[in-house]
Protein backbone atom coordinates (compact mmCIF):
# COMPACT_ATOMS: atom_id res chain seq x y z
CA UNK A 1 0.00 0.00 0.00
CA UNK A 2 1.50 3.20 -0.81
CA UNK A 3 1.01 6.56 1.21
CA UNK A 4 0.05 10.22 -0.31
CA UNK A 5 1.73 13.19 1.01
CA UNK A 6 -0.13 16.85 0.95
CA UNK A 7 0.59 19.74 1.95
CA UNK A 8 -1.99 22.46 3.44
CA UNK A 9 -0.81 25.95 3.42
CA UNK A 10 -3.98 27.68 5.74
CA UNK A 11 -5.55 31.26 4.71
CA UNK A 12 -6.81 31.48 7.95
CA UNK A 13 -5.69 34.50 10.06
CA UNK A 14 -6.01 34.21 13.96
CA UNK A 15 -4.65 31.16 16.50
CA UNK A 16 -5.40 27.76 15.99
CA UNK A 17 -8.25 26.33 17.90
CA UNK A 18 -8.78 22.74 16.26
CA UNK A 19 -8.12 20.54 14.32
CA UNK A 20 -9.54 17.11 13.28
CA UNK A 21 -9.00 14.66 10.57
CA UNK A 22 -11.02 11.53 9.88
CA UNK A 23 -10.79 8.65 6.91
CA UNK A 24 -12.68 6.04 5.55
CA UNK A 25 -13.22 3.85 2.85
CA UNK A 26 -15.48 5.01 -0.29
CA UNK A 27 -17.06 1.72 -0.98
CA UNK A 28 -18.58 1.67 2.68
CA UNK A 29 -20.79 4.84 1.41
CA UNK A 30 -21.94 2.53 -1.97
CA UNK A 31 -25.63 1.58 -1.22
CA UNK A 32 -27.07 0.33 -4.40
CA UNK A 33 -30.84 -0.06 -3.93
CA UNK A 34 -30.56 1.68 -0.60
CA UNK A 35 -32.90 3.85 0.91
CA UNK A 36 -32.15 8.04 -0.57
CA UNK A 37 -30.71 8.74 2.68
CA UNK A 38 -29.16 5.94 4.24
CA UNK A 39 -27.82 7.80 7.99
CA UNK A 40 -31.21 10.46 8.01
CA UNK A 41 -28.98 11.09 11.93
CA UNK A 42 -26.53 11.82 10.23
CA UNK A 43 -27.12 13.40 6.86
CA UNK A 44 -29.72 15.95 5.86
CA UNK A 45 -32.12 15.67 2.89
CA UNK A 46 -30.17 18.30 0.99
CA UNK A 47 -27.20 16.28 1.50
CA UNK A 48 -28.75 12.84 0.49
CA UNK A 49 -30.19 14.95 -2.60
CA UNK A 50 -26.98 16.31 -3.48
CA UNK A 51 -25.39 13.05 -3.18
CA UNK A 52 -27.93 11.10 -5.25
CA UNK A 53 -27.51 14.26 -8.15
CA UNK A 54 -23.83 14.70 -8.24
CA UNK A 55 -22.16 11.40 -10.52
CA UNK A 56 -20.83 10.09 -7.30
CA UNK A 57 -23.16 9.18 -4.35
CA UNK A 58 -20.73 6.86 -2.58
CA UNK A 59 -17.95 9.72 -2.43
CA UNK A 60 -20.54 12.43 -1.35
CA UNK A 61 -21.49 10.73 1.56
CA UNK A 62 -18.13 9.68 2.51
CA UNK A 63 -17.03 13.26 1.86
CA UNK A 64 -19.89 14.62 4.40
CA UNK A 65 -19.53 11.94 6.68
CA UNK A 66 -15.74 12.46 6.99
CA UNK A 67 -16.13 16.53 7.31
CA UNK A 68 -18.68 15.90 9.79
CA UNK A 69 -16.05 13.55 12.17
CA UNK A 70 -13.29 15.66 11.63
CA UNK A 71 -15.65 19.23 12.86
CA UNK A 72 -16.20 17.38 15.79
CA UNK A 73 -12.87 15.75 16.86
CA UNK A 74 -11.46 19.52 15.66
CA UNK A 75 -14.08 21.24 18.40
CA UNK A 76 -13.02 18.61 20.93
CA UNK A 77 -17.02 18.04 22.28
CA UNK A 78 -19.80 16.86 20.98
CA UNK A 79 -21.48 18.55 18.13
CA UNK A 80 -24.94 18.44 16.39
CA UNK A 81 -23.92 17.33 13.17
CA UNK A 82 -26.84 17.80 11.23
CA UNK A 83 -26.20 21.45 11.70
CA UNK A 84 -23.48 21.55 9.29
CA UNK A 85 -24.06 20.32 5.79
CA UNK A 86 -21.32 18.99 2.84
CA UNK A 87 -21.70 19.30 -0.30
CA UNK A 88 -18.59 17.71 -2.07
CA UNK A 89 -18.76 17.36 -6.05
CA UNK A 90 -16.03 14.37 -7.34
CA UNK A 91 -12.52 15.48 -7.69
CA UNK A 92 -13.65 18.62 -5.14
CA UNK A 93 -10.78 19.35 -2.68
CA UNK A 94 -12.73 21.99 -0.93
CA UNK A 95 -16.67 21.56 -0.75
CA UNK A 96 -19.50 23.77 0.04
CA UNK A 97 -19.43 23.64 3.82
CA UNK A 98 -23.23 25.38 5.83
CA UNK A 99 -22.77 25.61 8.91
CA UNK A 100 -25.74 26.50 11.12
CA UNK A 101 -26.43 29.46 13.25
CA UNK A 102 -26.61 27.48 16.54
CA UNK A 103 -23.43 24.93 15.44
CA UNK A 104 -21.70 28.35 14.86
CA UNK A 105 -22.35 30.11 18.07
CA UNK A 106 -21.59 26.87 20.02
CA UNK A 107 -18.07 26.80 17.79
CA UNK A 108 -17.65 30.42 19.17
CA UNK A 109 -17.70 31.83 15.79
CA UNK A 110 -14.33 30.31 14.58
CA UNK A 111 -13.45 30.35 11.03
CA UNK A 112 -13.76 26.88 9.09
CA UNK A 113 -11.08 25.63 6.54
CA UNK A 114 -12.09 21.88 5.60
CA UNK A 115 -9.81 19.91 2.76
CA UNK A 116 -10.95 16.50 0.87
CA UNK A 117 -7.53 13.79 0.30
CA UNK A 118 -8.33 10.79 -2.04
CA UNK A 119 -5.87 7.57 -1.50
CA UNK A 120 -7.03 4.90 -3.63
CA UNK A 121 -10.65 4.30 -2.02
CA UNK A 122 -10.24 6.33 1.13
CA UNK A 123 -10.97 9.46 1.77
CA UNK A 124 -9.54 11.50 4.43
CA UNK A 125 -11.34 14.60 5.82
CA UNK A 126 -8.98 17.59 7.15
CA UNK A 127 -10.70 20.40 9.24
CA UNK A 128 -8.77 23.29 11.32
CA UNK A 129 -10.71 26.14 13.45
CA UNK A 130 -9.07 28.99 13.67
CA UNK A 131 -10.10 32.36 14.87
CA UNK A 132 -10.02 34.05 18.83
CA UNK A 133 -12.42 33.07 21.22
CA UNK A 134 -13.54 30.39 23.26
């Protein structure tokens, strides 16, 4: 098995605050003849739309369920997940990221950077917080 190397040069201004990274396998997000939205706890019916439009279900769940680990192992406490939405297109190293007004006040208002790595059939979610407050 071979290993990819990236680097990540942030445009974030302020300290850092977080950061989180989380991996898995495509093929685990590939539910042919699956319900629309296979994790409704986990994934909103925007996202399960989006995913189900884009070419690529199986990466655009894996891509929002990978953002959504790495938010919350960045913010070191539980988060409501649902409260921030992905929308990854394939080949996207930087998707469409909404978070919610009540997942952004509980994050203290801390600005978001969140980058998509492909290896083969993984995918490995980045996410840093940066910004001053709590």
């Amino acid at each position: 098995m071979g290993m990819t190397s990236s680097t990540w040069n942030s445009e974030a201004c302020g300290p850092l605050r977080g950061a989180g990274v989380d991996a898995e396998r495509i093929a685990r997000f590939a539910r042919p003849n699956a319900s629309p939205n296979p994790l409704p706890m986990v994934f909103t019916e925007r996202e399960a739309a989006h995913a189900a439009a884009c070419g690529d279900p199986a990466r655009a769940l894996c891509a929002a369920f990978c953002v959504k680990e790495a938010l919350f192992k960045a913010a070191g406490r539980p988060v409501d997940v649902r409260a921030c939405e992905v929308f990854a297109r394939p080949g996207q190293q930087r998707p469409e990221v909404v978070i919610g007004e009540g997942l952004a006040a509980d994050l203290g208002g801390a600005a978001i950077e969140v980058r998509l790595f492909e290896d083969g059939g993984n995918l490995i979610a980045a996410v840093v917080l940066t910004g001053e407050g709590a």
